[in-house]
N, C-alpha and C. Protein backbone atom coordinates (compact mmCIF):
# COMPACT_ATOMS: atom_id res chain seq x y z
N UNK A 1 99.90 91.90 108.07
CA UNK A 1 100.21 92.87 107.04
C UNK A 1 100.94 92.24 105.84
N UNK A 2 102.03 91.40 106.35
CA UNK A 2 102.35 90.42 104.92
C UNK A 2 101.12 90.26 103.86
N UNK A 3 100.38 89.44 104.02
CA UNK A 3 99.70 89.37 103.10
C UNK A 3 98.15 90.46 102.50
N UNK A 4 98.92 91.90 103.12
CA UNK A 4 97.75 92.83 102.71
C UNK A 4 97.82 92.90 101.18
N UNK A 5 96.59 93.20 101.10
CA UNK A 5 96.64 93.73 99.28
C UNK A 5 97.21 95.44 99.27
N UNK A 6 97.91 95.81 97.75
CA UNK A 6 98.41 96.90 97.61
C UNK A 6 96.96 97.66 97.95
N UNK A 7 95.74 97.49 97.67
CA UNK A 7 94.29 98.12 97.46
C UNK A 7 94.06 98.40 99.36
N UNK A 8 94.71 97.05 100.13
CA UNK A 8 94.18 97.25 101.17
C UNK A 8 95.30 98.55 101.92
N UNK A 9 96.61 98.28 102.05
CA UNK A 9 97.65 99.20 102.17
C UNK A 9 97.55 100.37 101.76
N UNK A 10 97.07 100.83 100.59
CA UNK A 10 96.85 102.24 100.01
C UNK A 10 95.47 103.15 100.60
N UNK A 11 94.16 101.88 100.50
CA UNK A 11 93.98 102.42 101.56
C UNK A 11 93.64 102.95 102.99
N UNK A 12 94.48 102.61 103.72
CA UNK A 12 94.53 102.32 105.33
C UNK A 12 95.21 103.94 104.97
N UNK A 13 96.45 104.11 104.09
CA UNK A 13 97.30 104.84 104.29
C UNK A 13 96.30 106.21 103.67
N UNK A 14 95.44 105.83 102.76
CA UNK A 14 94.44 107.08 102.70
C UNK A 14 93.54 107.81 103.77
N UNK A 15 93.09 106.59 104.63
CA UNK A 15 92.43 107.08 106.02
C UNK A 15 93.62 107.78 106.62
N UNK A 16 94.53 107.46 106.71
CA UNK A 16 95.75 108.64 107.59
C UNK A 16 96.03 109.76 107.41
N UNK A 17 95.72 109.64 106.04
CA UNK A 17 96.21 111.31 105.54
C UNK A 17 94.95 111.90 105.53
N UNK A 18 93.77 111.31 105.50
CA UNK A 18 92.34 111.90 105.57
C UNK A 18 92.19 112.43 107.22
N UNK A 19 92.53 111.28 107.81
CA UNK A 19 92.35 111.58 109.32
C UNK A 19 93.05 112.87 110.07
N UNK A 20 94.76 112.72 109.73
CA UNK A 20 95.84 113.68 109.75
C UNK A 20 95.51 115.33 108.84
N UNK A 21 94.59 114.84 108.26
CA UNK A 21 94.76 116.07 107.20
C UNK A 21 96.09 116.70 106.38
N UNK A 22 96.63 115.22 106.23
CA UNK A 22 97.61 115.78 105.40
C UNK A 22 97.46 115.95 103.93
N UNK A 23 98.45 116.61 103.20
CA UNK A 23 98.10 117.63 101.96
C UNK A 23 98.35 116.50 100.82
N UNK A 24 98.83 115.52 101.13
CA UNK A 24 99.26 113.89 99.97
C UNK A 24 98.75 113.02 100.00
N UNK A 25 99.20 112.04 99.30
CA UNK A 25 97.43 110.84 98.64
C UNK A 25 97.48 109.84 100.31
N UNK A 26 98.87 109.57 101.15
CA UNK A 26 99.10 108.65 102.20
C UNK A 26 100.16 108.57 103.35
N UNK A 27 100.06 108.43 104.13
CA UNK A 27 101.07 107.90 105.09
C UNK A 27 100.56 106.55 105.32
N UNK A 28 102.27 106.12 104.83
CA UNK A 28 102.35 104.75 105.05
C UNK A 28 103.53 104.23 106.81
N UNK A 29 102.92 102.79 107.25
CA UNK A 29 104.45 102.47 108.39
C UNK A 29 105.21 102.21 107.49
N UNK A 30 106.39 102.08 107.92
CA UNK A 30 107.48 101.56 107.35
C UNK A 30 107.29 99.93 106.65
N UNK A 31 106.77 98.73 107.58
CA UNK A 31 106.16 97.09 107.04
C UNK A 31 105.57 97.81 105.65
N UNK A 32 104.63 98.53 105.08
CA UNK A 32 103.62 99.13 104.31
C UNK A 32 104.44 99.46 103.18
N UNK A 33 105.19 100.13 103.51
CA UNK A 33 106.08 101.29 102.70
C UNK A 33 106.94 99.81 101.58
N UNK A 34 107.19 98.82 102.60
CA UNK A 34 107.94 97.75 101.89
C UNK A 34 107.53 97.04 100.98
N UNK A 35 106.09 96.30 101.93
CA UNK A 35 105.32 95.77 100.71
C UNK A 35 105.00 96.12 99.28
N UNK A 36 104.63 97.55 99.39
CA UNK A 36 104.26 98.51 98.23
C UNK A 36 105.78 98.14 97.29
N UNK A 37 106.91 98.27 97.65
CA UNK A 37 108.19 98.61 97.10
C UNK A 37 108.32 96.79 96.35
N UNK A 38 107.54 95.93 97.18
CA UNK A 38 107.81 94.95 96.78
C UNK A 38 106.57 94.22 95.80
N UNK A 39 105.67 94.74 95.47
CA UNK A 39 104.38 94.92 95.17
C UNK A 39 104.03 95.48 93.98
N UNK A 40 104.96 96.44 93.63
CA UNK A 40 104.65 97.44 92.58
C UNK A 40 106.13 98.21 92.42
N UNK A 41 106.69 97.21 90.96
CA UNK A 41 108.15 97.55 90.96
C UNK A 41 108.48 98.87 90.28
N UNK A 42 107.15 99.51 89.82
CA UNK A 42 107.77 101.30 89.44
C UNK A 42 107.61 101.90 90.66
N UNK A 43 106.74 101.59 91.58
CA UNK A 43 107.22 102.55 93.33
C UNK A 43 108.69 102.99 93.58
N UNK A 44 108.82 104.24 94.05
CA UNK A 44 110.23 104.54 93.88
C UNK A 44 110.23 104.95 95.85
N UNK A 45 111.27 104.89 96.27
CA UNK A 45 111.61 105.66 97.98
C UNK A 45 112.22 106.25 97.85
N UNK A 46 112.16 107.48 97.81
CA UNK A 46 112.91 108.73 98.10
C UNK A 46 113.82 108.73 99.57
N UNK A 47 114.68 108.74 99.74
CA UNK A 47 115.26 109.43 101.01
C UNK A 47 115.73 110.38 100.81
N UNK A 48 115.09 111.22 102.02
CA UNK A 48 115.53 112.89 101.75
C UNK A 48 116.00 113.06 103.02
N UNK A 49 116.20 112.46 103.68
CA UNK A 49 117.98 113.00 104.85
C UNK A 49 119.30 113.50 103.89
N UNK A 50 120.18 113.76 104.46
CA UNK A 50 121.56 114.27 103.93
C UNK A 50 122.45 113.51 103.85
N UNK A 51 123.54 114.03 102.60
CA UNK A 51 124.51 112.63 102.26
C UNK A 51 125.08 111.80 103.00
N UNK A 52 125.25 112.69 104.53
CA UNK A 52 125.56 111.90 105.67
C UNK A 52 125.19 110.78 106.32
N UNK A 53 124.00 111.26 106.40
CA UNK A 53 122.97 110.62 107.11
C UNK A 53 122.83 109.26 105.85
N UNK A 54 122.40 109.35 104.84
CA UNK A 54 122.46 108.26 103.93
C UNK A 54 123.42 107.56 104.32
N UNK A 55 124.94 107.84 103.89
CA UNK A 55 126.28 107.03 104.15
C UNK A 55 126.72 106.72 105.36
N UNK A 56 126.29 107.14 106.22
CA UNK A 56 126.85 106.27 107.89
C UNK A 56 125.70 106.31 108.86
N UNK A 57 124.45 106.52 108.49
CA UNK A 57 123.49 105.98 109.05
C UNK A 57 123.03 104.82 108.46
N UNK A 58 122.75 104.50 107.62
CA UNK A 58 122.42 103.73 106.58
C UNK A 58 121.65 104.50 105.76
N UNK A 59 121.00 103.33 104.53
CA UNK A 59 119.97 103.94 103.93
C UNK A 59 119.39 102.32 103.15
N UNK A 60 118.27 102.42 102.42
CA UNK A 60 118.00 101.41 102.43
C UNK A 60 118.05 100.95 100.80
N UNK A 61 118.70 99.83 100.66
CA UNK A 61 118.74 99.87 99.29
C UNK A 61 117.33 99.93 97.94
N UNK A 62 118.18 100.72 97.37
CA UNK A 62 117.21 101.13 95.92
C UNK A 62 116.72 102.10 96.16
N UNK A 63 116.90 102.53 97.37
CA UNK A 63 116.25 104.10 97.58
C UNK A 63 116.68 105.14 96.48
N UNK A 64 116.40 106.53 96.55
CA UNK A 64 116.94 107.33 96.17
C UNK A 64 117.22 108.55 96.84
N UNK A 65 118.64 108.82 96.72
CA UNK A 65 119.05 110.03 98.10
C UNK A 65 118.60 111.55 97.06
N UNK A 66 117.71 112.12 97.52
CA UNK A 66 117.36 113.15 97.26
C UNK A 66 117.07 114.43 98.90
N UNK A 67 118.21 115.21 98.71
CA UNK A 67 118.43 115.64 100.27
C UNK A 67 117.02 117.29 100.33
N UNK A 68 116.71 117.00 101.04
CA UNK A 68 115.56 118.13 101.68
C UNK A 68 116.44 119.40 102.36
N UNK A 69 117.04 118.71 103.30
CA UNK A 69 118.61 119.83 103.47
C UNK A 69 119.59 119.74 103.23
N UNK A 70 120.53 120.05 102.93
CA UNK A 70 121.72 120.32 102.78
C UNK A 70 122.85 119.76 103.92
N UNK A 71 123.74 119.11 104.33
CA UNK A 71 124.70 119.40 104.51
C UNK A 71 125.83 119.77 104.43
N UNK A 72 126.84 120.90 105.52
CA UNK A 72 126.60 120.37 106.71
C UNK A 72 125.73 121.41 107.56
N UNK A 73 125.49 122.67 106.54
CA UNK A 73 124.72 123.39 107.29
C UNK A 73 123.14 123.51 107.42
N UNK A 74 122.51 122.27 107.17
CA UNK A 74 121.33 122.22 107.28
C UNK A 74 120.04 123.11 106.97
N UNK A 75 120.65 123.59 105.05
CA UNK A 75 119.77 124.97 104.85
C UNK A 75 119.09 123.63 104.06
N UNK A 76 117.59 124.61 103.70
CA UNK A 76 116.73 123.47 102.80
C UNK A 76 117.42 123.71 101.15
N UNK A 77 117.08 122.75 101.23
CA UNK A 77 117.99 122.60 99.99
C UNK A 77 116.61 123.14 98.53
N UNK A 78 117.18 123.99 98.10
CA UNK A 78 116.50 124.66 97.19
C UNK A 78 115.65 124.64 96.01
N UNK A 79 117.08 123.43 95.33
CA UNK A 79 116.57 122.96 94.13
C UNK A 79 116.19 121.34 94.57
N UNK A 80 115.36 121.21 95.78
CA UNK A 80 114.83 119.83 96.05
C UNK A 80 113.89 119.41 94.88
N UNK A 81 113.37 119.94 94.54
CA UNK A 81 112.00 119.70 93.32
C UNK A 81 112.47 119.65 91.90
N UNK A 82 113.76 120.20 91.52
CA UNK A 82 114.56 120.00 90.45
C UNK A 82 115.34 118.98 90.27
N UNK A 83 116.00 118.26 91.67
CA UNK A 83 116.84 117.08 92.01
C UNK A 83 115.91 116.09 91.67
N UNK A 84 114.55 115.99 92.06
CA UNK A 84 113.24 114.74 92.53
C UNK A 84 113.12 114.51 90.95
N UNK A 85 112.88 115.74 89.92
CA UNK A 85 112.37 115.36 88.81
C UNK A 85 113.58 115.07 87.27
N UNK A 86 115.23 115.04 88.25
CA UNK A 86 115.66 114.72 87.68
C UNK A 86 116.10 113.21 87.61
N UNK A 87 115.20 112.47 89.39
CA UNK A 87 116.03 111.63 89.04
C UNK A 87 114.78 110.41 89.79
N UNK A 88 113.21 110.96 89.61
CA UNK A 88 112.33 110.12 89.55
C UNK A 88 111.17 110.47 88.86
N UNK A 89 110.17 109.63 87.62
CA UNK A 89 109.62 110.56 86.64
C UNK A 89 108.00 110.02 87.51
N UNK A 90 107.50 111.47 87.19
CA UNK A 90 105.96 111.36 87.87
C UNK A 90 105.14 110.37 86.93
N UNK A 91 104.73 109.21 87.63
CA UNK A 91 104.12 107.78 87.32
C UNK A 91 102.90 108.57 88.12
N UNK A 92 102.28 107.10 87.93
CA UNK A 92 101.41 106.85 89.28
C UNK A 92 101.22 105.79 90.14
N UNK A 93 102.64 105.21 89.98
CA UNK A 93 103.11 104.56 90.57
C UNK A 93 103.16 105.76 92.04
N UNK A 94 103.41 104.78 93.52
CA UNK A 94 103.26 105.63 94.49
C UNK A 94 104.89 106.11 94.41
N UNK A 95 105.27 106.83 95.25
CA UNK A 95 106.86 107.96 95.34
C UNK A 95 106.55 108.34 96.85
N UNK A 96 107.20 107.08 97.71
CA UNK A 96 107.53 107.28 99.22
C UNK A 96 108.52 108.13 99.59
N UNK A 97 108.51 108.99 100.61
CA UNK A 97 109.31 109.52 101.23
C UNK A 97 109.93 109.31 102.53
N UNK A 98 110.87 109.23 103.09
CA UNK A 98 111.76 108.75 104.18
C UNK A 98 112.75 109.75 104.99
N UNK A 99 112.92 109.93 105.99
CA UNK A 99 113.65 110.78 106.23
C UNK A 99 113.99 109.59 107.62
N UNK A 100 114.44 110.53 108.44
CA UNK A 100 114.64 109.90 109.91
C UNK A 100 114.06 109.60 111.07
N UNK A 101 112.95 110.28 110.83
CA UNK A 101 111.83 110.40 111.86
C UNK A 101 110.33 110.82 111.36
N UNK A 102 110.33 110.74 109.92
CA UNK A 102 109.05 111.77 109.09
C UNK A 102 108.89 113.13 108.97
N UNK A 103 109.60 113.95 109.42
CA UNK A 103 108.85 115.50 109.67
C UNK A 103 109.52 115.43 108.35
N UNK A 104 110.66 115.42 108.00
CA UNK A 104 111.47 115.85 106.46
C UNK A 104 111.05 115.29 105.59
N UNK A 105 110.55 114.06 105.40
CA UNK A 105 109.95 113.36 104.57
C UNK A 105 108.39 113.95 104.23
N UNK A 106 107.83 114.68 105.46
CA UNK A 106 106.23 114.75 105.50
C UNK A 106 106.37 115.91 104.57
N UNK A 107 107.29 116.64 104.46
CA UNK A 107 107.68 118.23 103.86
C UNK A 107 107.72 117.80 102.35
N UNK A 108 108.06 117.10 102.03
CA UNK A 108 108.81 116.74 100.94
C UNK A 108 108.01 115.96 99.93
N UNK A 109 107.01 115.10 100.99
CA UNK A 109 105.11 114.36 100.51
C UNK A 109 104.56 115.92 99.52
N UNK A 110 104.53 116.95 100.93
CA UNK A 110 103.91 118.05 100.50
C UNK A 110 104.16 118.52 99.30
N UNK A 111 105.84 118.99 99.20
CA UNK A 111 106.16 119.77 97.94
C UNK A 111 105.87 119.07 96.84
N UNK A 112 106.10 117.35 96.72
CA UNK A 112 106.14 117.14 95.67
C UNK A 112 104.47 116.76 94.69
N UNK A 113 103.90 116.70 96.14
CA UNK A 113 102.17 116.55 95.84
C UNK A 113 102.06 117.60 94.56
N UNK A 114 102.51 118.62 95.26
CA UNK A 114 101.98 120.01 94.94
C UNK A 114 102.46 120.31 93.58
N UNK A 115 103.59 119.54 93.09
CA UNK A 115 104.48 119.79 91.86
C UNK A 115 104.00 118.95 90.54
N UNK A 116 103.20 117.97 91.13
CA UNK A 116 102.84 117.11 90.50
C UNK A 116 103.01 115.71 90.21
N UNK A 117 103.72 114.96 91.69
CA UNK A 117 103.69 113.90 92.12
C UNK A 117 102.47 113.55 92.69
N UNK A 118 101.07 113.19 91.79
CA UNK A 118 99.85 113.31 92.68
C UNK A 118 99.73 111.81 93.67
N UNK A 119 101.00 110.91 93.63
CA UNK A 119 100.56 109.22 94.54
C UNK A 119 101.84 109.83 95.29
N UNK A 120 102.24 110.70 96.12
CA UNK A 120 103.28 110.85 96.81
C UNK A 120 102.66 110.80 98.47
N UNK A 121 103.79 109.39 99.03
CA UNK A 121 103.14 109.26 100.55
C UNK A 121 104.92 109.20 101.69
N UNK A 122 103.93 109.63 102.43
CA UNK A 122 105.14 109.82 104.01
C UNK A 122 105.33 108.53 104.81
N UNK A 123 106.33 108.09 104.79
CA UNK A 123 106.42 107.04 105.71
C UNK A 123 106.70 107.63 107.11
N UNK A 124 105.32 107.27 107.78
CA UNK A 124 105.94 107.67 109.47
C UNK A 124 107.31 106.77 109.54
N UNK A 125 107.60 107.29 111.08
CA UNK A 125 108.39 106.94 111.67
C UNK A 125 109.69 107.09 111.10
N UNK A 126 109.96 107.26 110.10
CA UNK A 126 111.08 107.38 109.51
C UNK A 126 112.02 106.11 109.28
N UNK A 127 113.30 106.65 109.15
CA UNK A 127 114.32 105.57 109.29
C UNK A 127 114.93 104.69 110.71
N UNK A 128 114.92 105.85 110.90
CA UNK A 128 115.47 105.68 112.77
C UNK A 128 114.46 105.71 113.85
N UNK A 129 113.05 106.22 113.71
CA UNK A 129 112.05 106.45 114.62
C UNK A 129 112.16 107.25 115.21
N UNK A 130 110.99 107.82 116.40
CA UNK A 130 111.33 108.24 117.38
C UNK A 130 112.43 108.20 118.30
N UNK A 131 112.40 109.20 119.43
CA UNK A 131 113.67 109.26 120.55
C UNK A 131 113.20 108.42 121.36
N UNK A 132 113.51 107.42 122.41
CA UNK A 132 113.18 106.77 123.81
C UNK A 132 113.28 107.42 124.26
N UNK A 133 112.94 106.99 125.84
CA UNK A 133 113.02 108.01 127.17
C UNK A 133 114.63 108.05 127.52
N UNK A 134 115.56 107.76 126.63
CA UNK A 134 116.74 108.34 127.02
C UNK A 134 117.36 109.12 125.81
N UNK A 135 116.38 109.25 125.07
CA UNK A 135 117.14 110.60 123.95
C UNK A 135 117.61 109.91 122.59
N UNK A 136 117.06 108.62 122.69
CA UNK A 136 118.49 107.61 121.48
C UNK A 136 117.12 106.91 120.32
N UNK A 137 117.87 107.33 119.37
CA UNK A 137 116.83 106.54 118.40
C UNK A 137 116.80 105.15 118.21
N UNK A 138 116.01 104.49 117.38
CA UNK A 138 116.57 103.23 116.98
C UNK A 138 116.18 102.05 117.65
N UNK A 139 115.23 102.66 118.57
CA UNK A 139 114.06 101.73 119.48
C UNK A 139 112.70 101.55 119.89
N UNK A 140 112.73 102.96 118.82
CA UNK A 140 110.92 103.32 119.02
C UNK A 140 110.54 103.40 117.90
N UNK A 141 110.13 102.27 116.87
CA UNK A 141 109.45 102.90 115.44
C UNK A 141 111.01 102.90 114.18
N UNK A 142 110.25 102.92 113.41
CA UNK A 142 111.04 103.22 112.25
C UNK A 142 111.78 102.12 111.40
N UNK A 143 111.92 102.57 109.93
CA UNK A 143 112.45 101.04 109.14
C UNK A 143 113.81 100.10 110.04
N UNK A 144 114.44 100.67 110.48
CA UNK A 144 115.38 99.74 111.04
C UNK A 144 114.72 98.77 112.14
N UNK A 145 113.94 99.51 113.05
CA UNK A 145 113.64 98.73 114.06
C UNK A 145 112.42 97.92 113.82
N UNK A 146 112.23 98.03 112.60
CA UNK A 146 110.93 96.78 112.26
C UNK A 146 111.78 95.73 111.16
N UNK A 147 113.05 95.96 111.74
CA UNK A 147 113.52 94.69 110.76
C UNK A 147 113.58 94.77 109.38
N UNK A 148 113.63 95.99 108.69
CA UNK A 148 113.19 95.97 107.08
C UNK A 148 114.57 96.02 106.24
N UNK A 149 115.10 95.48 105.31
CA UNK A 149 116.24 95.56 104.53
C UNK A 149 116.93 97.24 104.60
N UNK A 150 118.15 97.14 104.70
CA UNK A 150 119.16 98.57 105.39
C UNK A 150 120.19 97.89 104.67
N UNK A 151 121.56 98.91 104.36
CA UNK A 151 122.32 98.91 104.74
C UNK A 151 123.52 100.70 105.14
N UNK A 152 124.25 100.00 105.11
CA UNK A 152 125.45 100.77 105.67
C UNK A 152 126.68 101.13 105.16
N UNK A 153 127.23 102.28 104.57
CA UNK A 153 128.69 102.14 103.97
C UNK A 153 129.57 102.08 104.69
């Protein structure tokens, strides 16, 4: 995958969302999601976990924290589509989304497809991945556990 082309990456990640039937141009893995970021310097990563989750989970640098919910009470956060377009401008450059596991991120592919982010893609797996068979993230999938640049406050 190192040496995929952005043409080949974009689209593998088009068969996914074709296959998935999802409502945005891609789902990308996390390796994918990087290249692109490193590939094509107007690509922007959204992270849409909560300020929390950004600041003591990590988050990955150059991202942008744009929260889907709210903390600490975990309502969706309202003016998500007002936050996105204040503080990433619709290119066509691609506009990844990230959350912790994808479902928040996959939400967030959707809305912004729909708003008029038409290159907006979901990174499976999220930040943290899936749960293991003992309930704990951070071993199954996801940007941390494929080794990809993080940090931590």
């Amino acid at each position: 995958m190192p040496n995929d082309s952005i043409e080949d990456i974009l689209s593998r990640a088009k068969e996914r969302a074709e296959a998935m039937k999802l409502p945005y141009a891609g789902a990308l893995l996390p390796r994918e999601a990087r290249a692109l970021l490193e590939q094509i310097p107007e690509a922007k990563l959204v992270d849409v976990r909560t300020q929390a989750e950004w600041e003591f989970v990590g988050h990955v640098p150059e991202s942008v924290l744009v929260e889907w919910n709210t903390y600490p009470g975990g309502q969706r956060n309202s003016a998500f589509l007002e936050h996105l377009e204040a503080r990433v401008a619709k290119t066509t450059a691609p506009i990844m989304f990230l959350c912790r596991s994808g479902v928040r991120s996959h939400h967030a592919a959707a809305a912004a497809t729909e708003a008029g982010y038409s290159n907006s893609y979901n990174i499976l797996e999220g930040f943290e991945g899936n749960k293991d068979g003992h309930g704990h993230r951070g071993s199954v999938g996801g940007w941390r556990y494929a080794g990809l640049p993080w940090v931590q406050s």
